[in-house]
C-alpha atoms as a PDB file:
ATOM      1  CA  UNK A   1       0.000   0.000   0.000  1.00  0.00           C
ATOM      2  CA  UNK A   2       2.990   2.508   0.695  1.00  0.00           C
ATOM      3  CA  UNK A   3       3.748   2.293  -3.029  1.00  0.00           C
ATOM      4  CA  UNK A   4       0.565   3.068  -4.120  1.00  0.00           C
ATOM      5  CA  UNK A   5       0.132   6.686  -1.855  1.00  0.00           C
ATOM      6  CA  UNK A   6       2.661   8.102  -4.181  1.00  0.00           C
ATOM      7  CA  UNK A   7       0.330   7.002  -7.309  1.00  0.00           C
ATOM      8  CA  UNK A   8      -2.619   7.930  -5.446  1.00  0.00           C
ATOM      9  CA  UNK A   9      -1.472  11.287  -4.681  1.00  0.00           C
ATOM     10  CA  UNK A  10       0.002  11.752  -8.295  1.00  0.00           C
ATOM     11  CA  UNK A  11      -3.466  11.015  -9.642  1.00  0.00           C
ATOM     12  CA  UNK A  12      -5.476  13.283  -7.590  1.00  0.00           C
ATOM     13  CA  UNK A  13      -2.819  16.177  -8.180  1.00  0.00           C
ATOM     14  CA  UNK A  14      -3.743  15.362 -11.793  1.00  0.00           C
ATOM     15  CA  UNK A  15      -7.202  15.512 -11.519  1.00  0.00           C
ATOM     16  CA  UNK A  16      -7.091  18.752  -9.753  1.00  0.00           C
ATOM     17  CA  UNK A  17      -5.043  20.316 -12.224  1.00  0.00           C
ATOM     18  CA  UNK A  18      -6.911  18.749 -14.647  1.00  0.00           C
ATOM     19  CA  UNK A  19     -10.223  21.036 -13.085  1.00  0.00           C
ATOM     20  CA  UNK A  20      -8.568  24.225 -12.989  1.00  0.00           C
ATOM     21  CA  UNK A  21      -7.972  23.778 -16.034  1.00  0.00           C
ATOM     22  CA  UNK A  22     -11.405  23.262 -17.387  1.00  0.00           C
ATOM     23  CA  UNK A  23     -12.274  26.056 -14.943  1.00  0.00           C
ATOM     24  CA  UNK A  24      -9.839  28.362 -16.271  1.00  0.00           C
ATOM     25  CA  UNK A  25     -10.701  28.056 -20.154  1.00  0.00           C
ATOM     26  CA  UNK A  26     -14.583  28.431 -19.282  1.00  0.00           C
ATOM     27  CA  UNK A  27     -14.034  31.496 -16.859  1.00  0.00           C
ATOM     28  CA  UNK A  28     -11.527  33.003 -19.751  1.00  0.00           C
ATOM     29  CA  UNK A  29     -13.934  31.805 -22.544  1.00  0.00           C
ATOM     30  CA  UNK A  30     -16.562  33.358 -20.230  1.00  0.00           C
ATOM     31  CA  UNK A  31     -15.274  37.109 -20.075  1.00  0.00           C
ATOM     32  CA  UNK A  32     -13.836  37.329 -23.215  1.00  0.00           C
ATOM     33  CA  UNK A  33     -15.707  40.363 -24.871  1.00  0.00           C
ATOM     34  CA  UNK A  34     -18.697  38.983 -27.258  1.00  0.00           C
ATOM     35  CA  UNK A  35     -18.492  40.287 -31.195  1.00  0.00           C
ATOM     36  CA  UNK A  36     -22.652  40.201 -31.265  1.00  0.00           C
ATOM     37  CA  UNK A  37     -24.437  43.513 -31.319  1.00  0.00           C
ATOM     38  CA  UNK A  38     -25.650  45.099 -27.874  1.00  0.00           C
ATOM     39  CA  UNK A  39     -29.165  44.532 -29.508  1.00  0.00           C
ATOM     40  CA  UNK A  40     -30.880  41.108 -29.385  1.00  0.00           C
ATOM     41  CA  UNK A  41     -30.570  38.547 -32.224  1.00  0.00           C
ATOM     42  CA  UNK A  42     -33.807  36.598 -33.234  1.00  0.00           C
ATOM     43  CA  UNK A  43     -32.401  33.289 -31.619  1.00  0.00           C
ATOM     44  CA  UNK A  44     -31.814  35.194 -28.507  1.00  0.00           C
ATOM     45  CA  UNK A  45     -35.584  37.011 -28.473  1.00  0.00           C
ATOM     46  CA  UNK A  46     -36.649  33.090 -29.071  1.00  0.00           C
ATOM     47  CA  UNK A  47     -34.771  31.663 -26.336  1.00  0.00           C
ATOM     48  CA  UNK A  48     -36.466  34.305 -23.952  1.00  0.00           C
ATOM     49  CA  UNK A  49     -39.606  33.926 -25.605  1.00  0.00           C
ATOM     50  CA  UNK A  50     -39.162  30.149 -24.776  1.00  0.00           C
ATOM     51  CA  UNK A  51     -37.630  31.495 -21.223  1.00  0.00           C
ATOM     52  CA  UNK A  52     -40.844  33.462 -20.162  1.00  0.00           C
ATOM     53  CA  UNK A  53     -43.100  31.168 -21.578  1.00  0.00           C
ATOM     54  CA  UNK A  54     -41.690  28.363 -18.577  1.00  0.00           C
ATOM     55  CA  UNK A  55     -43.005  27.422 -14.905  1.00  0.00           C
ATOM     56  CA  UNK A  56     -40.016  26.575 -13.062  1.00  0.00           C
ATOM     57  CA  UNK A  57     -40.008  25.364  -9.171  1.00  0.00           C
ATOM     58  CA  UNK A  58     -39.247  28.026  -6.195  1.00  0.00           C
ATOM     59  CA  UNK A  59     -37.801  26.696  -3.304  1.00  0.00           C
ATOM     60  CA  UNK A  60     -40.941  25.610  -1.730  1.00  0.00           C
ATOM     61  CA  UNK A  61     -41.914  23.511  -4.876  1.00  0.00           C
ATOM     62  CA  UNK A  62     -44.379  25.886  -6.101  1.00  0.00           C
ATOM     63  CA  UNK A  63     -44.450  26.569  -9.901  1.00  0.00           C
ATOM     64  CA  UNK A  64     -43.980  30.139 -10.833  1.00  0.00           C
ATOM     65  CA  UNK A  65     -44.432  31.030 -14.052  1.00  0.00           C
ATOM     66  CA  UNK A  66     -41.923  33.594 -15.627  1.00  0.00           C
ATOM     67  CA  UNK A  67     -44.529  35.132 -17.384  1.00  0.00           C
ATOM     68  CA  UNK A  68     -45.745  36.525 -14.164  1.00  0.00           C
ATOM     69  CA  UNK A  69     -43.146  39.285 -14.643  1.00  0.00           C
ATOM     70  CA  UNK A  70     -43.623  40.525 -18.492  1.00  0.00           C
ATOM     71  CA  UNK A  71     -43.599  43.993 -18.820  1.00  0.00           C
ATOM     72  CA  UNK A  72     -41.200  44.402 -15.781  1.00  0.00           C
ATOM     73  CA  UNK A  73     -37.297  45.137 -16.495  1.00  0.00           C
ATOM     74  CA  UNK A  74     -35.944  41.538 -15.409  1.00  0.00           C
ATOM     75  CA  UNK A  75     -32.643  40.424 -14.168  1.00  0.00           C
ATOM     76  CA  UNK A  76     -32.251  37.242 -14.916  1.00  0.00           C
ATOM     77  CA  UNK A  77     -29.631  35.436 -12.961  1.00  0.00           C
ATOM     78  CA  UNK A  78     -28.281  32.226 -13.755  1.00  0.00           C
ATOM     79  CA  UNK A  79     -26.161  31.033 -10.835  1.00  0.00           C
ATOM     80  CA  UNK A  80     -25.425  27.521  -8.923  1.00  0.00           C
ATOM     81  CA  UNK A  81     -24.800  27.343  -4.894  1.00  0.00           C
ATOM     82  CA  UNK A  82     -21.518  25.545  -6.467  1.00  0.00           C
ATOM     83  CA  UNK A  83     -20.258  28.411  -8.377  1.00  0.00           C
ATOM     84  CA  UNK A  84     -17.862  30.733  -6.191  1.00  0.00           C
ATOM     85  CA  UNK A  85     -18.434  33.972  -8.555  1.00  0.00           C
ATOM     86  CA  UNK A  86     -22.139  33.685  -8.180  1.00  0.00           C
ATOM     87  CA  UNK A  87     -22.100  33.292  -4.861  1.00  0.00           C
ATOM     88  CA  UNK A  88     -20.381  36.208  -4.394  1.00  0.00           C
ATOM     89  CA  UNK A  89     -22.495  38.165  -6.712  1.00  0.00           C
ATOM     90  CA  UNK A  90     -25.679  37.444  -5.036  1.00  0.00           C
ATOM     91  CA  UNK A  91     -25.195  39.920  -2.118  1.00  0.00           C
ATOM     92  CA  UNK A  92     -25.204  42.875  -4.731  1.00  0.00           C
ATOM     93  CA  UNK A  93     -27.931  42.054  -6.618  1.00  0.00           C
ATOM     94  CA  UNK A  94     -30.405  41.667  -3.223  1.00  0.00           C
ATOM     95  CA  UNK A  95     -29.113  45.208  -2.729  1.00  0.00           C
ATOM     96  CA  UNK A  96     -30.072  45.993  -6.233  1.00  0.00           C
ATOM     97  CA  UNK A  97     -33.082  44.131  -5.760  1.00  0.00           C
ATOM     98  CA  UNK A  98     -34.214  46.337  -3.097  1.00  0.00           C
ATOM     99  CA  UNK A  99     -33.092  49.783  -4.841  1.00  0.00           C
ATOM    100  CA  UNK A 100     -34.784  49.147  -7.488  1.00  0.00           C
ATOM    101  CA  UNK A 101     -37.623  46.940  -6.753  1.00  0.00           C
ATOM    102  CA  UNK A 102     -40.260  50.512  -6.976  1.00  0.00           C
ATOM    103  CA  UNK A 103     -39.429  51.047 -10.105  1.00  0.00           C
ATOM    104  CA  UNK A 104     -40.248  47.989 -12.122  1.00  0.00           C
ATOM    105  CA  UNK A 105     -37.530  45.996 -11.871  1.00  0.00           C
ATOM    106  CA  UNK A 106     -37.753  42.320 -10.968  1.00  0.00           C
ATOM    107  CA  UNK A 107     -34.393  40.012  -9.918  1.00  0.00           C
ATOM    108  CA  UNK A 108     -34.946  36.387 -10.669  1.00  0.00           C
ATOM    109  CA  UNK A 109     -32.197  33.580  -9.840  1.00  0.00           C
ATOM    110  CA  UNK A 110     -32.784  30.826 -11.940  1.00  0.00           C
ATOM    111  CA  UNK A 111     -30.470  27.773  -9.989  1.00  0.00           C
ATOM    112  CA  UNK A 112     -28.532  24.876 -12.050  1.00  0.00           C
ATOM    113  CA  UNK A 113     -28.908  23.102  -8.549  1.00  0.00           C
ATOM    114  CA  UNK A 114     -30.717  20.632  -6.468  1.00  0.00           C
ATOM    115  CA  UNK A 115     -33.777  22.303  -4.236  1.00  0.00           C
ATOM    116  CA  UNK A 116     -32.060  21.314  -1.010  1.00  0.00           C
ATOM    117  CA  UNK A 117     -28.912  23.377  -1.625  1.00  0.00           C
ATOM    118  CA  UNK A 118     -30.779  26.199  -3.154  1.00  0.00           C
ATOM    119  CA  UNK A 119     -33.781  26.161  -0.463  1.00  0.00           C
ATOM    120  CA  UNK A 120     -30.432  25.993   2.619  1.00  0.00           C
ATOM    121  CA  UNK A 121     -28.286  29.255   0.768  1.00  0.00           C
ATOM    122  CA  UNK A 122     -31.680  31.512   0.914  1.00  0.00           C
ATOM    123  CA  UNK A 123     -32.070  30.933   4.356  1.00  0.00           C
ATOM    124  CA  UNK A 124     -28.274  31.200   4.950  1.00  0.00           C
ATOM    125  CA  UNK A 125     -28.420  34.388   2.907  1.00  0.00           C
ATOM    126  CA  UNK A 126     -31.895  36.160   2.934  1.00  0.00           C
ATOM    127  CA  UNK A 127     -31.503  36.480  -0.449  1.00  0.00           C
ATOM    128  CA  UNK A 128     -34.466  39.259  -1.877  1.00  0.00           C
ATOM    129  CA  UNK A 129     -35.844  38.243  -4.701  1.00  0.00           C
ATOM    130  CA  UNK A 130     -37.218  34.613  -6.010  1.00  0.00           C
ATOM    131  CA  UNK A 131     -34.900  31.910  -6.696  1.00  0.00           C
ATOM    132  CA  UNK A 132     -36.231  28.932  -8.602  1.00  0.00           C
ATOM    133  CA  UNK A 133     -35.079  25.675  -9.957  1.00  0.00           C
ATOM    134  CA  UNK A 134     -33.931  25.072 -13.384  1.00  0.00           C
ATOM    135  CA  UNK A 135     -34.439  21.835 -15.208  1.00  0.00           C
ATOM    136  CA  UNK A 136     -31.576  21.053 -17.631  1.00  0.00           C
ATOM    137  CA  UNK A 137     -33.662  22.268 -20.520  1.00  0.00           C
ATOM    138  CA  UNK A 138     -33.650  25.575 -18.803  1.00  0.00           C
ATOM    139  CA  UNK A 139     -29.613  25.503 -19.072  1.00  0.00           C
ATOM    140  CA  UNK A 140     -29.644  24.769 -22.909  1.00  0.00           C
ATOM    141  CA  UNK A 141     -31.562  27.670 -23.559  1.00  0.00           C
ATOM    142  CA  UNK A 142     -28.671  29.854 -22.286  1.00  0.00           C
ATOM    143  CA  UNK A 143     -26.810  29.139 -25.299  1.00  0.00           C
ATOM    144  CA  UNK A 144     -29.437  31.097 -27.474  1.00  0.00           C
ATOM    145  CA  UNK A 145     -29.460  33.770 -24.798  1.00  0.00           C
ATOM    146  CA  UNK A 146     -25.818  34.372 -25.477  1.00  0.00           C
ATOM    147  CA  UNK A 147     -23.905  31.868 -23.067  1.00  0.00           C
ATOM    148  CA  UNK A 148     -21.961  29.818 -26.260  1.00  0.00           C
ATOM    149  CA  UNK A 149     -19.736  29.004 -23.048  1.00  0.00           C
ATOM    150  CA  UNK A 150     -22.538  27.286 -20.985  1.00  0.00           C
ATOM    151  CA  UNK A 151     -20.576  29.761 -18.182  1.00  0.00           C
ATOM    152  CA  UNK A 152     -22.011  30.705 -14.527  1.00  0.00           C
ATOM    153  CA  UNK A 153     -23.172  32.762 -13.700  1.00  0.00           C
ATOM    154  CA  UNK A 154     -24.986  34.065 -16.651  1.00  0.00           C
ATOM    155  CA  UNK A 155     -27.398  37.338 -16.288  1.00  0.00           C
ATOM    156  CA  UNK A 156     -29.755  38.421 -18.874  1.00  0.00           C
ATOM    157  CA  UNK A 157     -31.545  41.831 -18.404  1.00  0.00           C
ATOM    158  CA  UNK A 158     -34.924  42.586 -20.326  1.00  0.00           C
ATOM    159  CA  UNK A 159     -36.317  45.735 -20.794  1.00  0.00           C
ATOM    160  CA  UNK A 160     -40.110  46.919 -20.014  1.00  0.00           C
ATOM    161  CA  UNK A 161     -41.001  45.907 -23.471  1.00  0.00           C
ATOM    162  CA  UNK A 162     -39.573  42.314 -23.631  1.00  0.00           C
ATOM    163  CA  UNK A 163     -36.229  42.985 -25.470  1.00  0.00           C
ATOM    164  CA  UNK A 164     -32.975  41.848 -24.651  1.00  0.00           C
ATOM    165  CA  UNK A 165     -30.753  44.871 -23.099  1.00  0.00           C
ATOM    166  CA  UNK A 166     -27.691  43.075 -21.697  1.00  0.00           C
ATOM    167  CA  UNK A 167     -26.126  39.986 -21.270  1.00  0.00           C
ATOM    168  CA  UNK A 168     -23.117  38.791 -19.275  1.00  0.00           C
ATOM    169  CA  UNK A 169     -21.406  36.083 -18.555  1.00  0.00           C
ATOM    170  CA  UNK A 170     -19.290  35.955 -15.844  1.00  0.00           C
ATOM    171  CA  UNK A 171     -19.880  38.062 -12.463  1.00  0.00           C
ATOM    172  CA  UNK A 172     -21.869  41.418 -13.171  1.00  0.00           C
ATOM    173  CA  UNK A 173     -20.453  44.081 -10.701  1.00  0.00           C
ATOM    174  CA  UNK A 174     -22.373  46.042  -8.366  1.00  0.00           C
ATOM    175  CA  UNK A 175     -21.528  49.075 -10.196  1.00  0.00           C
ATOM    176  CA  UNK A 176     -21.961  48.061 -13.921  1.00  0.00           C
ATOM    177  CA  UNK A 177     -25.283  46.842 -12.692  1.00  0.00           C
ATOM    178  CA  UNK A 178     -26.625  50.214 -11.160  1.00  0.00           C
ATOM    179  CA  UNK A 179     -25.484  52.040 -14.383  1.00  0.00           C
ATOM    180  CA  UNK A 180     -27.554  49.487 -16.375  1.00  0.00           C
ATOM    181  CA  UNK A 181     -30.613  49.448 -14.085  1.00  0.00           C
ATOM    182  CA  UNK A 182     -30.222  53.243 -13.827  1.00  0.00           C
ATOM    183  CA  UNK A 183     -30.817  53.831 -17.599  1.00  0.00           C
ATOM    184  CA  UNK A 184     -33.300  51.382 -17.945  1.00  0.00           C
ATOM    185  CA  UNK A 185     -35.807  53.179 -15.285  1.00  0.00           C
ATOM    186  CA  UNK A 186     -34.911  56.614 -16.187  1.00  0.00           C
ATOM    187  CA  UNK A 187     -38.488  58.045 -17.119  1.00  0.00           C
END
């Protein structure tokens, strides 16, 4: 067995390396700045159509339809209890969520995770605004949205009349994400 530690431990060195690897690429892959217009393609209005058009779980199991929201500026928030840069996001956008909750804009976390983890991080973290559950047809629709690197988190913000103002991959700063909501509510 004393021979095999050394193989053991070579292995899972491997491995790890191996991850950051992956990790790197996607997180690189995931800032890198996008060639497509600020304005929405058709496959991306689709993919929201498609989006709003679904009834995805909260975290007491309830079905809430995204639909229940049109005509709101949304922030859509892909994230996973997993993902280190969307866990650290979340804290901003619940203060976002509150600043800007009177004037028409609703913060949605849509979670590539199990209910259980999701349901234990909002009471860990109060977060503000709805989080629900998404199925894994929920994730390939990102790709249409504008997430070619299936990164997290992923934000999408619609304007009050359905059309696709921003997307980002990769953490959206606190900042960056006033200026946005700020010109979007501007009367």
């Amino acid at each position: 067995m004393k021979n095999k530690l050394p193989i053991i431990l070579a292995l899972v060195a491997a491995l790890a390396a191996a991850a950051a690897g992956i990790y790197t690429a996607r997180q690189q892959a995931a800032t890198a700045p996008s060639a497509a217009p600020a304005t929405a393609t058709q496959a991306q209005h689709a993919a929201l159509n498609t989006l709003l058009g679904l009834e995805l779980a909260d975290t007491s199991g309830t079905r809430q339809p995204l639909a229940q929201w049109k005509g709101k500026i949304l922030v859509l928030n892909f994230w996973a209890t997993w993902c280190p840069p969307c866990r650290k996001e979340i804290p901003a956008f619940s203060a976002m969520s509150g600043k800007y909750r009177d004037k028409g804009v609703q913060f949605v976390g849509i979670s590539i995770d199990t209910p259980t983890n999701v349901r234990d991080f909002q009471r860990e973290h109060r977060v503000g605004y709805p989080l629900l559950i998404a199925e894994p047809s929920v994730v390939q629709l990102t790709e249409s949205l504008g997430n070619a690197a299936q990164g997290l988190p992923f934000t999408v913000i619609v304007d009050k009349t359905g059309v696709i103002s921003r997307v980002k991959v990769g953490m959206l700063s606190e900042d960056d994400l006033d200026t946005t909501l700020g010109r979007l509510t501007r009367p």
